[in-house]
Protein backbone atom coordinates (compact mmCIF):
# COMPACT_ATOMS: atom_id res chain seq x y z
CA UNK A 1 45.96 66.96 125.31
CA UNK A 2 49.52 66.44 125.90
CA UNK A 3 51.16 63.19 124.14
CA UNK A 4 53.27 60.55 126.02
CA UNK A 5 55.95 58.30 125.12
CA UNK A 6 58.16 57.35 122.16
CA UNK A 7 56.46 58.44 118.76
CA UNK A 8 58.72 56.47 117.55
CA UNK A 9 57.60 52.70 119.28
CA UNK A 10 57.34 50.07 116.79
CA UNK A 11 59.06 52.05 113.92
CA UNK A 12 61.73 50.64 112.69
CA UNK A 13 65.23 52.12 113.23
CA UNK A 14 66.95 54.83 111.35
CA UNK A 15 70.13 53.72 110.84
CA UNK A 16 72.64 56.69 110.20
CA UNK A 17 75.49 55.83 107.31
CA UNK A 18 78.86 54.82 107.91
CA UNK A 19 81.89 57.32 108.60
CA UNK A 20 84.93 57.20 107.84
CA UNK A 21 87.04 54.48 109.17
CA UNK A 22 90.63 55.20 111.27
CA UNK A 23 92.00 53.66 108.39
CA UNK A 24 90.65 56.45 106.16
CA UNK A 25 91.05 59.04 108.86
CA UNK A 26 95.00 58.11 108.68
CA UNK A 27 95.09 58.32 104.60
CA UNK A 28 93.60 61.76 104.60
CA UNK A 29 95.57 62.44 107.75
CA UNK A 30 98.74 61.75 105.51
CA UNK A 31 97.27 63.00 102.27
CA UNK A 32 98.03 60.34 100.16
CA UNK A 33 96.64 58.66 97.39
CA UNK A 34 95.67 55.20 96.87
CA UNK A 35 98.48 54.36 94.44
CA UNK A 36 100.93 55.64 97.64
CA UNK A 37 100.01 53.55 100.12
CA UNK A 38 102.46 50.78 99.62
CA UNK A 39 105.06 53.05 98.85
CA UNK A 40 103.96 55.53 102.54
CA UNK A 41 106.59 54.46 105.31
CA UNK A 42 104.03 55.95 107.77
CA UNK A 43 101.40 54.06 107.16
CA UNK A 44 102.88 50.95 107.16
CA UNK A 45 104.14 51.80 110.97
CA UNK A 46 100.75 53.16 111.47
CA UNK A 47 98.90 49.51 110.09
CA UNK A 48 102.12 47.43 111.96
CA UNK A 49 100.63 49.01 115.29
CA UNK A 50 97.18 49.17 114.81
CA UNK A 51 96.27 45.67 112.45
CA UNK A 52 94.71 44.27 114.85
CA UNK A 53 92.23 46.76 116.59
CA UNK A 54 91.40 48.87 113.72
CA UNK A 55 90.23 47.77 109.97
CA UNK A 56 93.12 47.54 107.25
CA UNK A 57 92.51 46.94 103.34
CA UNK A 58 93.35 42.90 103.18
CA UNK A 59 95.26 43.82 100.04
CA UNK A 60 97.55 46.17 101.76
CA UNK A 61 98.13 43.72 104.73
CA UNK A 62 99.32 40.80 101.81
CA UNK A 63 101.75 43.46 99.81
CA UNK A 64 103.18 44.59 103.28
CA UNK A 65 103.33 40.82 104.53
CA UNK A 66 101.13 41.72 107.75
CA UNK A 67 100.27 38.79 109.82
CA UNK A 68 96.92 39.63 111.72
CA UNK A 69 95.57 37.51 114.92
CA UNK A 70 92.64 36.28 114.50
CA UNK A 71 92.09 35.59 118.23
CA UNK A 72 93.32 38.62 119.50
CA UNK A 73 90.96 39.81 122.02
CA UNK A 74 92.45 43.29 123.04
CA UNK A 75 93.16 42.25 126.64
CA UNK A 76 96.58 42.48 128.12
């Protein structure tokens, strides 16, 4: 007899674990440590640009000063 449907319905759902954030994509892009991040010219310019669409360590944002809008919606 040949099954049909989900043999899954009513199970609940896997979920699969985080990856790595852009944020942590960029660090390892740039090799650096955590104790160079404030010191990393790049990655402030790459956290200047990118604050508000991708996630940013909150302490980072207050040593660099970075102001991020909380209503930004993405839309131009």
């Amino acid at each position: 007899m040949n099954r049909r449907g989900n043999p899954n319905w009513g199970k609940p759902i896997q979920h699969l674990p985080a990856g790595p954030t852009e944020f942590d994509m960029q660090v390892r892009r740039l090799r650096l440590t955590r104790a160079q991040y404030v010191a990393s010219v790049e990655l402030r310019r790459w956290c200047e640009r990118h604050r508000n669409h991708f996630y940013v360590p909150e302490w980072l944002l207050e040593a660099w000063k970075i102001v991020v809008e909380d209503s930004f919606s993405g839309a131009a």
